[in-house]
C-alpha atoms as a PDB file:
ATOM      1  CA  UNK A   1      89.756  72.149 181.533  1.00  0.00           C
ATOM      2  CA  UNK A   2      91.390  70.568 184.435  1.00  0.00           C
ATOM      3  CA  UNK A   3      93.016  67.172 184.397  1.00  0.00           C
ATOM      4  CA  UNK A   4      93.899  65.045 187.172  1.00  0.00           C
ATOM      5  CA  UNK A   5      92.587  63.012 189.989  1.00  0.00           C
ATOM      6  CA  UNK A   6      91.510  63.946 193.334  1.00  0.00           C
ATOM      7  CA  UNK A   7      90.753  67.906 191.902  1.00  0.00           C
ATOM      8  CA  UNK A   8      88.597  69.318 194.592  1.00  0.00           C
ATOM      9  CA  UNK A   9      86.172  71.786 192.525  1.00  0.00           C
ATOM     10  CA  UNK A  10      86.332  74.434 195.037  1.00  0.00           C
ATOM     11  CA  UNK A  11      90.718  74.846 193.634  1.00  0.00           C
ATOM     12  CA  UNK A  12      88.698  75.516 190.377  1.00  0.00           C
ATOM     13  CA  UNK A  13      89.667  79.574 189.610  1.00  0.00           C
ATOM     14  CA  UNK A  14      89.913  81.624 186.873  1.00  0.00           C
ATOM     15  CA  UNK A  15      91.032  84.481 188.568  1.00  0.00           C
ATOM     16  CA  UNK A  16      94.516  83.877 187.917  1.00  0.00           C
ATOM     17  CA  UNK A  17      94.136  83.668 184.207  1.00  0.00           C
ATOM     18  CA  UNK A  18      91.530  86.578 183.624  1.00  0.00           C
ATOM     19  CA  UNK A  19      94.128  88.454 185.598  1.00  0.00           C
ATOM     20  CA  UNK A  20      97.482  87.471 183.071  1.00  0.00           C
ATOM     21  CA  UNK A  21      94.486  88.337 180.179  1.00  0.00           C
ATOM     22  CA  UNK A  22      94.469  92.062 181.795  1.00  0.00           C
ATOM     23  CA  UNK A  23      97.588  92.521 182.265  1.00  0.00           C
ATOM     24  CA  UNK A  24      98.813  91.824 178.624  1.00  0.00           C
ATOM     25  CA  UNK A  25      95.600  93.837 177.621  1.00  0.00           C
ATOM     26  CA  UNK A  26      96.698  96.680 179.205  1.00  0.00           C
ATOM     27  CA  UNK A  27     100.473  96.005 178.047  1.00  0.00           C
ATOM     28  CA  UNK A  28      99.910  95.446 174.549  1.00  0.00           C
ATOM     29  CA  UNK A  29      98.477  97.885 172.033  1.00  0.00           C
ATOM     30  CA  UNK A  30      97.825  95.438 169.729  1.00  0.00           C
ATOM     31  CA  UNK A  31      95.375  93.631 171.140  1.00  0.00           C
ATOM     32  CA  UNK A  32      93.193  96.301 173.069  1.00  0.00           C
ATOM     33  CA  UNK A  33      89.946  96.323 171.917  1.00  0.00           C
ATOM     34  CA  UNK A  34      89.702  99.179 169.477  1.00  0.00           C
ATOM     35  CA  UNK A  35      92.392 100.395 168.885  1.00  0.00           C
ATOM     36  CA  UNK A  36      94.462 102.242 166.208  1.00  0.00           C
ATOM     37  CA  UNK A  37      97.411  99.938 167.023  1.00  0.00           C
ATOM     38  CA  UNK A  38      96.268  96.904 166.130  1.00  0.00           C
ATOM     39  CA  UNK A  39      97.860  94.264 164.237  1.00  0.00           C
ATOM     40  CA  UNK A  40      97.211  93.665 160.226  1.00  0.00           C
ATOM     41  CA  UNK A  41      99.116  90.871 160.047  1.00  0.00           C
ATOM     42  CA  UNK A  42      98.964  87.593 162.252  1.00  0.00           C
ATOM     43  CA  UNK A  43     102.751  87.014 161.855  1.00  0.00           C
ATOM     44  CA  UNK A  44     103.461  90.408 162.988  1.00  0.00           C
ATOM     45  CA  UNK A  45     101.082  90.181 165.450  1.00  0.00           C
ATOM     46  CA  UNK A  46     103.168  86.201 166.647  1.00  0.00           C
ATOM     47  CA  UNK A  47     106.330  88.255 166.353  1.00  0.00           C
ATOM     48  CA  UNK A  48     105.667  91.267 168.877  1.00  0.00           C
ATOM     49  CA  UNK A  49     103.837  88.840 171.385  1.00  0.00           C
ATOM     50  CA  UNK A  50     107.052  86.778 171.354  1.00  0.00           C
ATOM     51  CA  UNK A  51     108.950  89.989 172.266  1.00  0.00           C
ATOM     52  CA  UNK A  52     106.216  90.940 174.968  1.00  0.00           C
ATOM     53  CA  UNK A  53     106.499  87.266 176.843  1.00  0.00           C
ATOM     54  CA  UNK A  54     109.630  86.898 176.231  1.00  0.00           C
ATOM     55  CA  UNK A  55     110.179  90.406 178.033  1.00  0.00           C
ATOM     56  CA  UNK A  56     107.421  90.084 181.047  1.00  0.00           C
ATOM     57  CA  UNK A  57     109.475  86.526 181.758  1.00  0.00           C
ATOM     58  CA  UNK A  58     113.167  87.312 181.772  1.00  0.00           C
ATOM     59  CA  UNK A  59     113.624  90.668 181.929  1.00  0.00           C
ATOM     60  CA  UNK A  60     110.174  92.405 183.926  1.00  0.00           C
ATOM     61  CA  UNK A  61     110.717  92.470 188.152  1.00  0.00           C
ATOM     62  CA  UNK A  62     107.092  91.174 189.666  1.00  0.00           C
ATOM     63  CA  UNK A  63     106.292  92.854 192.982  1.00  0.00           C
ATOM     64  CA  UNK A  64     104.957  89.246 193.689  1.00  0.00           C
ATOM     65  CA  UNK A  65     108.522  87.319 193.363  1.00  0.00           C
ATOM     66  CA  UNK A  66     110.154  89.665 195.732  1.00  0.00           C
ATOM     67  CA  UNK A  67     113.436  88.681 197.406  1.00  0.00           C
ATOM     68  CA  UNK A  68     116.166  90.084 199.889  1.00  0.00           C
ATOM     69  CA  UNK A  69     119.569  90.100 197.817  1.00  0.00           C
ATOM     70  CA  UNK A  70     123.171  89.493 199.922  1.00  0.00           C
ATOM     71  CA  UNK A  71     122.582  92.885 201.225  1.00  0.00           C
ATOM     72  CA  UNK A  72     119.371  92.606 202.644  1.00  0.00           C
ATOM     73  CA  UNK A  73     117.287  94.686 200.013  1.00  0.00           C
ATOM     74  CA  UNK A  74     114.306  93.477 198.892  1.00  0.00           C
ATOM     75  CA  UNK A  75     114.211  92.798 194.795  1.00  0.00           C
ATOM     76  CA  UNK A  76     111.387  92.076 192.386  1.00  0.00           C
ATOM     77  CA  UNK A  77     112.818  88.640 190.575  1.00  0.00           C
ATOM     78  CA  UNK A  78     111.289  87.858 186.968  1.00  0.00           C
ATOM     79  CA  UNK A  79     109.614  84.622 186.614  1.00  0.00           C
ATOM     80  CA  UNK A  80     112.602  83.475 184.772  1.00  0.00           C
ATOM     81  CA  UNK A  81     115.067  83.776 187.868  1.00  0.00           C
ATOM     82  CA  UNK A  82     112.976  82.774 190.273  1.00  0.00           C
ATOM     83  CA  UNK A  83     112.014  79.505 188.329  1.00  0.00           C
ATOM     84  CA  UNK A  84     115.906  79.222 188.175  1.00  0.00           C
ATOM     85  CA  UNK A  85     116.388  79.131 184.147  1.00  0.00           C
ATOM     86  CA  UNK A  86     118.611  81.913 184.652  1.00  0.00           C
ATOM     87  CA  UNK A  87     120.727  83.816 187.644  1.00  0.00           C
ATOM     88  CA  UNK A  88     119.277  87.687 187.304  1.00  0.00           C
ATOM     89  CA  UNK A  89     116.627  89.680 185.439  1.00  0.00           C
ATOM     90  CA  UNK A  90     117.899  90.219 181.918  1.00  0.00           C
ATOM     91  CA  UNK A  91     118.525  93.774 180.718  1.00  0.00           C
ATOM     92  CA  UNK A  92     116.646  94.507 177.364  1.00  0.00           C
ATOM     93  CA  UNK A  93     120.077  94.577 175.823  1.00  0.00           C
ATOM     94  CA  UNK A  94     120.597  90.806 176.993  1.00  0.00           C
ATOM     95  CA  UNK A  95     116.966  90.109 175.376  1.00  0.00           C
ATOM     96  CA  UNK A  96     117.391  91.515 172.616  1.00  0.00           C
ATOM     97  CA  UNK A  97     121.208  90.356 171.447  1.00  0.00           C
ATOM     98  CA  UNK A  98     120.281  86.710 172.889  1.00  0.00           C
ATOM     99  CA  UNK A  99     120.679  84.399 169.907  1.00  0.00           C
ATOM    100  CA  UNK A 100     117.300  82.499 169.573  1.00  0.00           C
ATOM    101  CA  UNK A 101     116.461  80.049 166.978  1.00  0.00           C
ATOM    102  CA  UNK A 102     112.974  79.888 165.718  1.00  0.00           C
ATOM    103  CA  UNK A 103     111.558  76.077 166.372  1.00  0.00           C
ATOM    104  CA  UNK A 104     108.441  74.299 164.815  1.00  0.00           C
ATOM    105  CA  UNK A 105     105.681  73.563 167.160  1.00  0.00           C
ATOM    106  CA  UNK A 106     103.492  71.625 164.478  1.00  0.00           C
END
């Protein structure tokens, strides 16, 4: 659903959101359509999809966020830098030793 005035139906797309649906299809195990790695348990299931964005956003280069760097080479930026919440792509070692606190959304 679409909020907002002045929406123009023909902006209406889907294609960007069927596309992220593939993409973590084809990323994650878990949720392929039968499969032998799926999850048994939804909280294990929350856990490793928390892992998997949190990856794709801060640590994952995107050959669509590419930049030239002081030298002139071109770099794939993660969402994360080029949104400017932080000032290079995390290593999976800076993911995975970052000290996150688990929040209530309800």
């Amino acid at each position: 659903m679409i909020f907002g005035k002045d929406i123009d139906p023909k902006d209406i797309s889907t294609s960007l959101v069927e596309r992220q649906n593939l993409t973590l299809r084809q990323d994650n195990n878990r949720i392929s359509r039968k499969t032998i790695g799926f999850s048994k348990k939804i909280s294990e299931l929350d856990k490793q999809m928390t892992l998997y964005f949190a990856h794709f956003n801060f640590c994952r280069g995107h050959l669509s966020l590419i930049s030239l760097d002081c030298l002139g080479r071109k770099r794939k930026n993660s969402p994360a830098k080029t949104s400017g919440l932080t000032d290079h792509n995390w290593s999976l070692r800076e993911l995975l030793t970052y000290p996150y606190h688990r929040i209530s959304t309800s």
